[in-house]
Protein backbone atom coordinates (compact mmCIF):
# COMPACT_ATOMS: atom_id res chain seq x y z
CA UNK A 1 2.60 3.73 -27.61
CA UNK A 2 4.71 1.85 -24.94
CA UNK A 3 8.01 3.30 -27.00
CA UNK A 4 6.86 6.77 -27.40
CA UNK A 5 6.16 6.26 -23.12
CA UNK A 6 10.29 6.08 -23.32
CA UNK A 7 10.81 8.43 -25.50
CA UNK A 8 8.82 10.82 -23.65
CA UNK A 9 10.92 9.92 -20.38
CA UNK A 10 14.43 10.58 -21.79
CA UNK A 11 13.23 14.01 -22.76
CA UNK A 12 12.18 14.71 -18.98
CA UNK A 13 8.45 15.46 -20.09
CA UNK A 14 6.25 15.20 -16.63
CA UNK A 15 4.06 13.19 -17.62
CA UNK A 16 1.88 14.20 -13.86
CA UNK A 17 1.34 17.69 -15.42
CA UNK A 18 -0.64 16.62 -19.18
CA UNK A 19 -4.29 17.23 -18.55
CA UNK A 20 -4.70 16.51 -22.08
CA UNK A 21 -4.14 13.15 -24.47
CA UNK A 22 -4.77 11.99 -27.65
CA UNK A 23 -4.27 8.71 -28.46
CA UNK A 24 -6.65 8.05 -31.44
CA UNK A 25 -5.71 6.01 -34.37
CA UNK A 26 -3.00 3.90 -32.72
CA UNK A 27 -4.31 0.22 -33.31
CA UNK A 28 -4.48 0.29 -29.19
CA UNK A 29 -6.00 -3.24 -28.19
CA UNK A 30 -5.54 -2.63 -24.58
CA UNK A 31 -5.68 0.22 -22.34
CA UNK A 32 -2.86 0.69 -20.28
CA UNK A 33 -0.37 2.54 -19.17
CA UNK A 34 -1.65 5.51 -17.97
CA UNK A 35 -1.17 5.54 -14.47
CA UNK A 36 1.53 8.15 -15.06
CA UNK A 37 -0.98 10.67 -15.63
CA UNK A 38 -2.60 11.60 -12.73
CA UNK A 39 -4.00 14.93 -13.28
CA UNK A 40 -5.13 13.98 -17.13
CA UNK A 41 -8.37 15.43 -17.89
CA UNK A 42 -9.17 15.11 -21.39
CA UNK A 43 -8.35 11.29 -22.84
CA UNK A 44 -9.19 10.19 -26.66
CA UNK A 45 -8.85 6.53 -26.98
CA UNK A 46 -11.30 6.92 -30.53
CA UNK A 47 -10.58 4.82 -33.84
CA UNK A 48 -8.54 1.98 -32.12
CA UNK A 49 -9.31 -1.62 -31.47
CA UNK A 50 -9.88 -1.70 -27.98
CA UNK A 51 -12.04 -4.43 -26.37
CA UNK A 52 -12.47 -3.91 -22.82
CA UNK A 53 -12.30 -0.65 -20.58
CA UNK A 54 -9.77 -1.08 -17.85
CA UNK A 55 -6.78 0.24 -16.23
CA UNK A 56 -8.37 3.94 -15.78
CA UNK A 57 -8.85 4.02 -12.13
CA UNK A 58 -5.46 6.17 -11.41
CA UNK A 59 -7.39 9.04 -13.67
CA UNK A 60 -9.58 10.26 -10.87
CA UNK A 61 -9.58 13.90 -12.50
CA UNK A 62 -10.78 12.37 -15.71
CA UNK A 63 -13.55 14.79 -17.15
CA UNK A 64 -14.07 13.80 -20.92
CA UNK A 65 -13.32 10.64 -22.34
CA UNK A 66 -14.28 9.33 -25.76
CA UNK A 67 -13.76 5.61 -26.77
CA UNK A 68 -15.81 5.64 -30.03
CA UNK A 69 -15.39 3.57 -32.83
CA UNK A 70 -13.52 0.75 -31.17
CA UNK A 71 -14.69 -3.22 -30.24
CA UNK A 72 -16.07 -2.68 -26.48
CA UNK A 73 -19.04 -5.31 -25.68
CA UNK A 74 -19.12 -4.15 -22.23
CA UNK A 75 -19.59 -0.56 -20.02
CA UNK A 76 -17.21 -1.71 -16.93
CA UNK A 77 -13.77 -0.14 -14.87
CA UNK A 78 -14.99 3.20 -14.97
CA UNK A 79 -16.60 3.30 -11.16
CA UNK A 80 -13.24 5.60 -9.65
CA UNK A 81 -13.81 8.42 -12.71
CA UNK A 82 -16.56 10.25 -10.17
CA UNK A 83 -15.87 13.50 -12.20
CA UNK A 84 -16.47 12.60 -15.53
CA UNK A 85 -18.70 15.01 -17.40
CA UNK A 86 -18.47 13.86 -21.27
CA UNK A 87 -18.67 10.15 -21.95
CA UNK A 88 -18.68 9.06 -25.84
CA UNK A 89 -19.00 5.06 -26.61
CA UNK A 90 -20.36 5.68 -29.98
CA UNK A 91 -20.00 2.81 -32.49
CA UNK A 92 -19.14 -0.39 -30.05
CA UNK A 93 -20.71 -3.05 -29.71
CA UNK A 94 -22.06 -2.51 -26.19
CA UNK A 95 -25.77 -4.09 -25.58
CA UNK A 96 -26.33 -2.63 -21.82
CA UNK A 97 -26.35 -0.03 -20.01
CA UNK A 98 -24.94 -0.87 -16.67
CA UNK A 99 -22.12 -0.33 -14.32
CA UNK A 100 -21.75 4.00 -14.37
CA UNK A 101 -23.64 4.58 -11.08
CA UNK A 102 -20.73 6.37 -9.69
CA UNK A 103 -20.37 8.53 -12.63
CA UNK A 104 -23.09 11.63 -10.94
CA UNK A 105 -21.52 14.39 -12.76
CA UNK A 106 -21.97 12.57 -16.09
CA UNK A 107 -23.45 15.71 -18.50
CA UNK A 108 -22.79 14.02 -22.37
CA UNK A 109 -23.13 10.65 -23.20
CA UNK A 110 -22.95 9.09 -26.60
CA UNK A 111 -23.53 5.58 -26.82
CA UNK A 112 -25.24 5.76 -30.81
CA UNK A 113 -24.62 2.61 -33.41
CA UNK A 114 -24.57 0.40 -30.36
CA UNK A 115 -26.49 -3.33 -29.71
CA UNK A 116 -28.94 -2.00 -27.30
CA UNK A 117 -31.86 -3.52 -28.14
CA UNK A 118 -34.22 -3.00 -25.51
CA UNK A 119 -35.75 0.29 -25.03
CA UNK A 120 -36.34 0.05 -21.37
CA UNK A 121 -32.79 0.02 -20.32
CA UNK A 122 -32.52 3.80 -20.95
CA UNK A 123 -34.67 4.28 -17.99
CA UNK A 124 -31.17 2.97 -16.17
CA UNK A 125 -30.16 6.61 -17.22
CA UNK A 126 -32.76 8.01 -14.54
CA UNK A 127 -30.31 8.14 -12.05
CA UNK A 128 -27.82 10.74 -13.45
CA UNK A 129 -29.35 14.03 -12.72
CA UNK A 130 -27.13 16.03 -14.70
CA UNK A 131 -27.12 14.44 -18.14
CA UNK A 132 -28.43 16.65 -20.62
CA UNK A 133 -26.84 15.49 -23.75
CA UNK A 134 -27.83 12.16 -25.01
CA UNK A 135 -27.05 10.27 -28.64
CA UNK A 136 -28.73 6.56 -28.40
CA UNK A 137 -29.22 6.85 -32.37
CA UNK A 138 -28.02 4.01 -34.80
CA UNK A 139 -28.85 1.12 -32.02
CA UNK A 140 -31.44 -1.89 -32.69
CA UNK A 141 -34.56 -0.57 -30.12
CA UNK A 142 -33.82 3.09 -31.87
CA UNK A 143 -36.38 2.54 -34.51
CA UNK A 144 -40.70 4.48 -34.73
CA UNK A 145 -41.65 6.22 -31.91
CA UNK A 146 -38.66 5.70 -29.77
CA UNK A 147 -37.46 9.27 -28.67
CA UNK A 148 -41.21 10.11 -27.06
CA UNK A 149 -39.75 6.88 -24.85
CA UNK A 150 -36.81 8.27 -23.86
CA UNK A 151 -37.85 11.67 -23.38
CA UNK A 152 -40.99 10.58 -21.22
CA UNK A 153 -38.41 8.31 -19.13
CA UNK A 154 -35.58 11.21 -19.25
CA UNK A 155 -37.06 14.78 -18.01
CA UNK A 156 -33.39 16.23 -17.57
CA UNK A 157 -32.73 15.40 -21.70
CA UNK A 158 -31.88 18.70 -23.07
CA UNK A 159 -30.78 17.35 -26.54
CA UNK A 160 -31.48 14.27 -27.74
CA UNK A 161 -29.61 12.75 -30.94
CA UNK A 162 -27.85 16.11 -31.26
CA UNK A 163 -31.54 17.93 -31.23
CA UNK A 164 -33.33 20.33 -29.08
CA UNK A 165 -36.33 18.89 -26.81
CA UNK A 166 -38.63 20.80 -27.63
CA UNK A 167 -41.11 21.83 -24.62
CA UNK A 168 -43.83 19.96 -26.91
CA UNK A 169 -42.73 17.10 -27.58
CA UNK A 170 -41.52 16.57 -23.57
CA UNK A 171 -45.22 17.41 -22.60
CA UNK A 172 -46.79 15.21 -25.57
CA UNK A 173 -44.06 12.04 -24.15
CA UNK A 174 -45.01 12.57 -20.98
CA UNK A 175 -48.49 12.59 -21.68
CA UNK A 176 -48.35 9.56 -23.54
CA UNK A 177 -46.13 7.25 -20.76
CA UNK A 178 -47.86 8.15 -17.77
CA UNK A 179 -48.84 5.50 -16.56
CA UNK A 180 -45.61 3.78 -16.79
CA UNK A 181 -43.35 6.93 -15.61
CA UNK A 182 -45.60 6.93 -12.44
CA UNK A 183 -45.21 3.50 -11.31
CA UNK A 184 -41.55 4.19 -11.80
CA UNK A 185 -41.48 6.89 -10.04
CA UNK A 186 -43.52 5.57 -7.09
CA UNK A 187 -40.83 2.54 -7.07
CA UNK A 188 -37.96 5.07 -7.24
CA UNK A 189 -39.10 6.37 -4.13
CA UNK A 190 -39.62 3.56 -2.57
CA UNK A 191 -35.57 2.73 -3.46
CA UNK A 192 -35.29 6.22 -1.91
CA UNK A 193 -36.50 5.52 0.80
CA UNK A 194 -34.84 2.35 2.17
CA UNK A 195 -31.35 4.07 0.50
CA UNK A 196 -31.86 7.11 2.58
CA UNK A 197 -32.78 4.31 5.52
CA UNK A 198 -29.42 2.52 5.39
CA UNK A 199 -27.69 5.38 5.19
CA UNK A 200 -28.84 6.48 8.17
CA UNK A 201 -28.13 3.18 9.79
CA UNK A 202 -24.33 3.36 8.62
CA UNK A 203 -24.69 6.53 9.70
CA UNK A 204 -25.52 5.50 13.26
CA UNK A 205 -23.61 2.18 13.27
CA UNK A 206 -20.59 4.88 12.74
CA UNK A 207 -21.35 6.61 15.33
CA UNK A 208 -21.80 4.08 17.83
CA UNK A 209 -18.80 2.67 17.24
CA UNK A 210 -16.48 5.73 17.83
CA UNK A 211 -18.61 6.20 20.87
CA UNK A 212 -17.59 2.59 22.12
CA UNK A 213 -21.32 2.08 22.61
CA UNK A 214 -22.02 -0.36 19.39
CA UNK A 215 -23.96 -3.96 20.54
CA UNK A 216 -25.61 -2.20 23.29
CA UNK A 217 -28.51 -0.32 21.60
CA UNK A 218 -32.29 -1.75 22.30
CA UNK A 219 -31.89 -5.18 23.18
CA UNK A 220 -28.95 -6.39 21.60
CA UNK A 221 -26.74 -7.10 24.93
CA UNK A 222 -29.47 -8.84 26.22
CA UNK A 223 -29.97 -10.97 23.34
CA UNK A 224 -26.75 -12.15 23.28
CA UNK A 225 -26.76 -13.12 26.76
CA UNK A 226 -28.64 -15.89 25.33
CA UNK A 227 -26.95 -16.61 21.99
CA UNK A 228 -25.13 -19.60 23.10
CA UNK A 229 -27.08 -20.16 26.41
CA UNK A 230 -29.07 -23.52 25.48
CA UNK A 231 -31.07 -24.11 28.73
CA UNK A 232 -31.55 -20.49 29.96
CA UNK A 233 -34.54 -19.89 27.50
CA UNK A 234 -36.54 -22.87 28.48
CA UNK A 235 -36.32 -22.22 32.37
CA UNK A 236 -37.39 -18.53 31.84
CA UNK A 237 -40.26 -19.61 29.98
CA UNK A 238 -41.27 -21.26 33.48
CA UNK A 239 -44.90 -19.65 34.15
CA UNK A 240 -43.13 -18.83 37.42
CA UNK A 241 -40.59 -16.89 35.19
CA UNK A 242 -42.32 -14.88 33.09
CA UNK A 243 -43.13 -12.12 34.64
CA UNK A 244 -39.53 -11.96 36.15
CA UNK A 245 -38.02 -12.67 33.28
CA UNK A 246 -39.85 -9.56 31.36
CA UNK A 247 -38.94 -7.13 34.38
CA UNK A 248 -34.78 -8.12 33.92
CA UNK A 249 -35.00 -7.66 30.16
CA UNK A 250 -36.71 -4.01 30.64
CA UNK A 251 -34.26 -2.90 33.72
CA UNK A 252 -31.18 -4.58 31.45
CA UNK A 253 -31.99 -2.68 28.33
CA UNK A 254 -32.74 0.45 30.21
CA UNK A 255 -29.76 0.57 31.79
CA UNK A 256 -27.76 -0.11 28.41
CA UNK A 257 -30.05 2.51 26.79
CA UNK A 258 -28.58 5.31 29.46
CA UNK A 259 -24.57 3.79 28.66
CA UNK A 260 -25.71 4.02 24.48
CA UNK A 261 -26.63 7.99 25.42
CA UNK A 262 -24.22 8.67 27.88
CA UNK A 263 -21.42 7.40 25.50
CA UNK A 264 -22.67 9.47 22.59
CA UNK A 265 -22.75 12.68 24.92
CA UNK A 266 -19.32 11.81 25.74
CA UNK A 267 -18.39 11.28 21.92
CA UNK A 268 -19.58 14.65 21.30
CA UNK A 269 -17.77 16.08 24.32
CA UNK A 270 -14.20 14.25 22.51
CA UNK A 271 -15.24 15.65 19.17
CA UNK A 272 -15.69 19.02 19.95
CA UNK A 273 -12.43 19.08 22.21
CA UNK A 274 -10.63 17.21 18.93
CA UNK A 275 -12.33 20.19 17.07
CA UNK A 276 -10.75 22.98 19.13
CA UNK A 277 -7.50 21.48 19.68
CA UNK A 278 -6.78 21.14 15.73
CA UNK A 279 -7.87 24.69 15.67
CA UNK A 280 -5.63 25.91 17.92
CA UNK A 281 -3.18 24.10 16.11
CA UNK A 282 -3.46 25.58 12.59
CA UNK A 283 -3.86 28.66 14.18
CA UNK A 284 -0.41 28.12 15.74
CA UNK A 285 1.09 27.08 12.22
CA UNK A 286 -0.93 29.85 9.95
CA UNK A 287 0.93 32.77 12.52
CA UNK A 288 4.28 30.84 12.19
CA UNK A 289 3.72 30.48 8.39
CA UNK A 290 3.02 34.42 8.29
CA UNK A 291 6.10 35.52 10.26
CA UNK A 292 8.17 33.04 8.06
CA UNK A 293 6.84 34.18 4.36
CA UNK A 294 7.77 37.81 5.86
CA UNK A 295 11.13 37.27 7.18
CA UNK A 296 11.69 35.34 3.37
CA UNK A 297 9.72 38.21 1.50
CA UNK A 298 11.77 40.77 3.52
CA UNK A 299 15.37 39.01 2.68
CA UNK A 300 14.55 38.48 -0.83
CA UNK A 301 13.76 42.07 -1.57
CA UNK A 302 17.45 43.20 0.39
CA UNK A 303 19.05 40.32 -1.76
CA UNK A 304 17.68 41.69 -4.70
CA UNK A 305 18.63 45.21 -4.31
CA UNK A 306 22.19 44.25 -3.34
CA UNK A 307 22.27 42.20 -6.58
CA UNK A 308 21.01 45.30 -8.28
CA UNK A 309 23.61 47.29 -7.18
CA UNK A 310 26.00 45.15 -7.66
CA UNK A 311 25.48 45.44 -11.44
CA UNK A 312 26.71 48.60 -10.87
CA UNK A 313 29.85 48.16 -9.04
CA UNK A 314 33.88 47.62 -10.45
CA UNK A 315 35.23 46.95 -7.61
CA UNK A 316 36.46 43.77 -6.21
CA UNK A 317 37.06 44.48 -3.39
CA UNK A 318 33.47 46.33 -2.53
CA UNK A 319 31.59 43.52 -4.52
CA UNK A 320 32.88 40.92 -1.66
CA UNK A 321 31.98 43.08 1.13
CA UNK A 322 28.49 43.20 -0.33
CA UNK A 323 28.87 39.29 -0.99
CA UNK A 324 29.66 39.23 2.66
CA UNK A 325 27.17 41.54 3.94
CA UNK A 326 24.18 39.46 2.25
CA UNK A 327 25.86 35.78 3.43
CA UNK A 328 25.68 37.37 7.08
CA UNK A 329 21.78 38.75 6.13
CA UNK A 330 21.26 34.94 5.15
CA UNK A 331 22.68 33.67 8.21
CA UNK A 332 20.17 36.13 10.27
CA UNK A 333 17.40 34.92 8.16
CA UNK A 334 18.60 31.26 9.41
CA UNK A 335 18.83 32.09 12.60
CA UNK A 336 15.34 33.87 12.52
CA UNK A 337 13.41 31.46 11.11
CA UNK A 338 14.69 28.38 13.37
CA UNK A 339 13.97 30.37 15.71
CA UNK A 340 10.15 30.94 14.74
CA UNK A 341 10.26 26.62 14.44
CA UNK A 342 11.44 26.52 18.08
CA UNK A 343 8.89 28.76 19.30
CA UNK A 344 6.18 26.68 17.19
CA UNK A 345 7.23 23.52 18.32
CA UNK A 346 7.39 24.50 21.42
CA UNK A 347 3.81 25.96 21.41
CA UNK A 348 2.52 22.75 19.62
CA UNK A 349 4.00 20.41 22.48
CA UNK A 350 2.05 22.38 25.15
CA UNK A 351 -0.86 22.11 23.43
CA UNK A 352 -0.30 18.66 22.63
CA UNK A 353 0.25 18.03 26.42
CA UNK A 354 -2.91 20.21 27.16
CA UNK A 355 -4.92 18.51 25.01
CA UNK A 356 -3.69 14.40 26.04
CA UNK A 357 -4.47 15.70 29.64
CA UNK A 358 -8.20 16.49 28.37
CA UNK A 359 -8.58 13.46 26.61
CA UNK A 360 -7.14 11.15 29.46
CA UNK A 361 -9.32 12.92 32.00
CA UNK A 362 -12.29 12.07 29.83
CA UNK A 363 -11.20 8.72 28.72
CA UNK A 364 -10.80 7.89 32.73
CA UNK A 365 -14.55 9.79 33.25
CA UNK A 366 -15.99 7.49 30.80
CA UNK A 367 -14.09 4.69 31.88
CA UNK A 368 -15.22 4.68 34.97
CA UNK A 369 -19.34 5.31 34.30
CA UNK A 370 -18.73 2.16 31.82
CA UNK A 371 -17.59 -0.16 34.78
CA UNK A 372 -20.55 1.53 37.02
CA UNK A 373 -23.28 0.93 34.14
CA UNK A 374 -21.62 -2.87 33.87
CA UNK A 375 -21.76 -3.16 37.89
CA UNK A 376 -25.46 -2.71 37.63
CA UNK A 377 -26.05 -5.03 34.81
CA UNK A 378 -23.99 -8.01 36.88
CA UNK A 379 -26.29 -7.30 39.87
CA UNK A 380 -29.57 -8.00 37.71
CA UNK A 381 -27.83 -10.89 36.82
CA UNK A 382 -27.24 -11.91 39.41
CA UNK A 383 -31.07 -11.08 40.97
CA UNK A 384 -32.60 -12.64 38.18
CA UNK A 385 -30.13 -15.67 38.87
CA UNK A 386 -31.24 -15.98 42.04
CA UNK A 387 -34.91 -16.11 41.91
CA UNK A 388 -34.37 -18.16 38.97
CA UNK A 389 -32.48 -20.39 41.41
CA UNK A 390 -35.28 -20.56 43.93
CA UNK A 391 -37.81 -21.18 41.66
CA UNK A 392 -36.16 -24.31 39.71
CA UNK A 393 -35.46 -25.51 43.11
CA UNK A 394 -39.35 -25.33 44.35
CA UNK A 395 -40.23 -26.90 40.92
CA UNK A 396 -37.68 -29.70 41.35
CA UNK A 397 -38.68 -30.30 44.98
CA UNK A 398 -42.24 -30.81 43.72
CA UNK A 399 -41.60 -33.22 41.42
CA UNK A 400 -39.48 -35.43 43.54
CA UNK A 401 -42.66 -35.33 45.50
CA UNK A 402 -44.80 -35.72 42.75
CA UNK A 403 -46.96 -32.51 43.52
CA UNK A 404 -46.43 -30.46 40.20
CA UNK A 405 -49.88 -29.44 38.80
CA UNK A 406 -48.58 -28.35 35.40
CA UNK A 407 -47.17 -30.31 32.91
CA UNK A 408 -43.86 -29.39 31.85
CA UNK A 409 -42.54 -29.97 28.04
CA UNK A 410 -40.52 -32.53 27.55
CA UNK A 411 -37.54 -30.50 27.33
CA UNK A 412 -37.87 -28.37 30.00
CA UNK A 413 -38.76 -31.93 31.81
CA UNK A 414 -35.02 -33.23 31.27
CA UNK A 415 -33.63 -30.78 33.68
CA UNK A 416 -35.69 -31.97 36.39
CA UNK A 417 -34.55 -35.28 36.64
CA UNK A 418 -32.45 -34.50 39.53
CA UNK A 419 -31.30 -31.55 41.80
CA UNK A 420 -27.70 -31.26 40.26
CA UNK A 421 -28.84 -31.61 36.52
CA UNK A 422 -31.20 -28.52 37.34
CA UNK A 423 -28.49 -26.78 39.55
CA UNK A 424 -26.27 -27.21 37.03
CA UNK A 425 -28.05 -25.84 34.36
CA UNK A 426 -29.17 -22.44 36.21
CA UNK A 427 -25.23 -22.34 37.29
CA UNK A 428 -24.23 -22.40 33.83
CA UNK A 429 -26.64 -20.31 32.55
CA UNK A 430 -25.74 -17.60 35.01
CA UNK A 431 -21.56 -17.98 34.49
CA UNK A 432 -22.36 -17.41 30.48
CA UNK A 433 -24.46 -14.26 31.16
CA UNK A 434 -21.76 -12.78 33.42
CA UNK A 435 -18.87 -13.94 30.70
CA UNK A 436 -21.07 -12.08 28.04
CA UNK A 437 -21.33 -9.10 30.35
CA UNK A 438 -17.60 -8.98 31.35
CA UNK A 439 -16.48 -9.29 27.48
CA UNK A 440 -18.53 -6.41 26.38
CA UNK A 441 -16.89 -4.39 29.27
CA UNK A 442 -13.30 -5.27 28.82
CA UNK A 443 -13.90 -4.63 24.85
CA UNK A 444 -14.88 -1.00 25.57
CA UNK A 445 -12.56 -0.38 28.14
CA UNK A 446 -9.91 -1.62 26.16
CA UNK A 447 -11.10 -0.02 22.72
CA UNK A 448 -10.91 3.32 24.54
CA UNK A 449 -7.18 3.15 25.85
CA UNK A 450 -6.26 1.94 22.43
CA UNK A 451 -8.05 4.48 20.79
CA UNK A 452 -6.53 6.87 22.90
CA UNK A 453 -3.12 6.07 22.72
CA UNK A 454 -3.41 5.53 18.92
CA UNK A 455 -4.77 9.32 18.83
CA UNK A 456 -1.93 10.67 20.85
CA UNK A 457 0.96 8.59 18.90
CA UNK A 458 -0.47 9.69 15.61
CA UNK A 459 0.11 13.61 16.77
CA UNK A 460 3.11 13.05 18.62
CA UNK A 461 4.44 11.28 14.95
CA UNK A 462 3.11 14.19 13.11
CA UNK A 463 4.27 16.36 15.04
CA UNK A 464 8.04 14.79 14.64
CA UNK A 465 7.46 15.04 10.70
CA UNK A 466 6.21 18.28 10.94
CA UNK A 467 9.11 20.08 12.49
CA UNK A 468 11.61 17.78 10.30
CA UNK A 469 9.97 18.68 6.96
CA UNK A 470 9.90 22.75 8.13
CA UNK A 471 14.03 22.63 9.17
CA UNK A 472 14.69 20.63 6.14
CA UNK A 473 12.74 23.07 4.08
CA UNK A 474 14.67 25.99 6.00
CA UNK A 475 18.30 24.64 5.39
CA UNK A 476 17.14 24.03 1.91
CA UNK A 477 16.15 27.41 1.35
CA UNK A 478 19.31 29.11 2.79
CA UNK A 479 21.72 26.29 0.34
CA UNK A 480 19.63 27.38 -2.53
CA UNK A 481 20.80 31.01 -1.64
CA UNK A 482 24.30 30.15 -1.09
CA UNK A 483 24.87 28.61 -4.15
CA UNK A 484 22.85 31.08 -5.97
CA UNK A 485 25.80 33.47 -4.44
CA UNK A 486 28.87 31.49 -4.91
CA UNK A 487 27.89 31.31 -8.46
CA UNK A 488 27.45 35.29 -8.53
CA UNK A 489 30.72 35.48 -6.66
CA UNK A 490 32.69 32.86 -9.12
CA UNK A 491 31.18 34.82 -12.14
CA UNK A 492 32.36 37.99 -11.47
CA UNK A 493 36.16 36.69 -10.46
């Protein structure tokens, strides 16, 4: 295989371009390769001696593949071929059915004179909603009754074992597994469910993160205020605390609740200007493209009737006028088409410049509501800190006195044992709330500068590439010509 790879090579076949491949009877043991053929669509890898299924992932347009009659034990490496239609396994020595989630578009699968012994691991097949065409004939479990099992547990079977389901027999299956297909069912959407749930959590976690908002949803600032805050907890649990305590966790979370919305209005706000700004943009290059393809469209159809004519012509001396005549029509082209690039590019830089200007004036909007919503959080902080502060004191000078009523626990009890040991705990308490506070802060603030100047560096690059690819492609356009018109000239002298 590896030499006929070579071969193949010397005589400059691409191998990118095959969409087909048959490689059946070969005595392959291993697949491999194959990474030259990236738009293959049909593979046979039948009748060889292959063991495991690997090295297919670069065949992402894979549609049919058939690795029958070989020694596979094991369905694996076949998770990046998401638009395979026609599987065929037939006569392995496979004894699960596992590892194909990602194959949704699956239509055919044969996986007959297999080692899959138990019946219920069809039901595995649930899942792909377009398989129609299934062979499980010639394995151990495929013995009686089982095809009323695997129609019951397959509705979306069309042909079964290279036979028609007949509208009978489905009905007669179904009948007959009820009870089974509707605690499956029941469980499958259940799985639904709580799929469809973290989805929609991803879904949101993404979100909150490109609005610079993530850790600040509910209660989770507040929280970790407390994460690594060892005597903070006990003293709030004061009786004196409580209620005080519950007020600064509402107003806290409240006022991270309005940042979480505010920055997600803002997101959308960057989104939709992002939105507008790369259509402007393509509008800007679809015009340019247009005037170019004419100017090109409009030269090619001179060129060729100056060619034409030239067929027709003796005369040196008139042939290298009309040589000359065309090399000065290319040279307008030239100049006409750079000259469409400079007006593009220079378009595209406004608009660039337009467009930064938006996006700083709302990074420095949002910016600045972020450091006001932070402000506020410090100065409940800071409230709370206080009356904390006043009421540890009280407690401590009781104690000292020996006037406390309540018992305290016996941890809570250790930080009375003096003024300073209780000072010192509130203190620290407080300076680890306000570092938690000032970290989240500086990580948005930052986050959005980078992201910013990221955003703008990635267009200004593109940009760069852009106009270098379109000039190249221009001067390679007009040498193409020119040689194509020396070697006209040189063949008629």
């Amino acid at each position: 295989y590896q030499r006929r790879v070579r071969v193949a090579k010397k005589e400059g076949l691409d191998f990118s371009e095959v969409e087909s491949l048959r490689l059946d009877f070969k005595n392959i043991l291993k697949i491999d390769n194959l990474w030259f053929f990236t738009n293959l669509v049909k593979l046979n890898l039948d009748n060889n001696i292959i063991e495991k299924i690997q090295n297919l992932d670069c065949l992402i347009h894979l549609e049919w593949l058939d690795l029958s009659f070989n020694n596979i034990e094991k369905i694996e490496g076949l998770d990046k071929l998401t638009k395979l239609k026609d599987l065929t396994l037939y006569n392995n020595q496979i004894s699960c059915l596992e590892n194909m989630d990602n194959l949704e578009n699956l239509h055919v699968f044969s996986i007959g004179n297999n080692n899959l012994s138990q019946i219920d691991n069809v039901v595995y097949l649930r899942k792909f909603q377009e398989l129609k065409c299934l062979n499980v004939a010639g394995n151990p479990f495929a013995e009686g009754d089982y095809k009323s099992y695997v129609v019951a547990h397959l509705p979306a079977i069309t042909y079964l074992d290279f036979r028609l389901v007949s509208t009978q027999m489905r009905e007669e299956s179904i009948t007959q597994y009820q009870d089974a297909i509707d605690v499956i069912e029941h469980n499958e959407r259940d799985e639904h469910k709580t799929k469809e749930k973290e989805r929609n959590r991803i879904a949101e976690d993404y979100q909150l993160r490109e609005a610079f908002v993530d850790g600040l949803k509910g209660s989770s600032l507040f929280d970790d205020l407390f994460t690594e805050d060892a005597d903070g907890p006990k003293l709030n649990q004061l009786p004196q605390m409580v209620e005080a305590y519950d007020l600064y966790q509402t107003k806290f979370c409240k006022i991270c609740e309005e940042l979480v919305s505010f920055g997600l209005k803002e997101y959308q706000g960057r989104e939709k200007e992002k939105g507008l700004f790369l259509a402007a943009v393509n509008k800007a290059k679809e015009a340019d493209k247009a005037q170019g393809v004419a100017a090109i469209n409009e030269f090619l159809s001179y060129k060729k009737k100056v060619l034409t004519e030239l067929g027709q012509i003796s005369d040196p001396r008139v042939i290298d006028a009309k040589i000359s005549e065309l090399q000065e029509e290319l040279n307008s082209v030239w100049d006409v088409l750079m000259g469409y690039e400079l007006q593009l590019a220079e378009q595209l830089e406004e608009v660039n410049k337009d467009f930064e200007r938006t996006m700083s004036d709302m990074s420095g909007t949002f910016t600045e509501l972020v450091q006001n919503y932070f402000t506020q959080c410090r100065e409940l902080e800071l409230m709370h800190h206080d009356k904390l502060t006043e009421t540890a004191l009280l407690i401590m000078e009781k104690v000292v006195k020996n006037e406390l009523e309540e018992e305290l626990p016996e941890d809570l009890r250790l930080l009375f044992v003096d003024k300073d040991t209780i000072t010192n705990a509130v203190n620290t308490s407080h300076d680890q709330h306000n570092q938690k506070i000032d970290n989240k802060e500086d990580d948005i603030i930052t986050r959005v500068g980078n992201t910013k100047e990221s955003y703008n560096a990635r267009m200004t690059e593109g940009e760069v590439n852009r106009n270098r690819h379109r000039v190249a492609e221009i001067n390679h356009f007009l040498e193409n010509i020119r040689e194509e018109l020396e070697q006209y000239e040189n063949l008629d002298r």
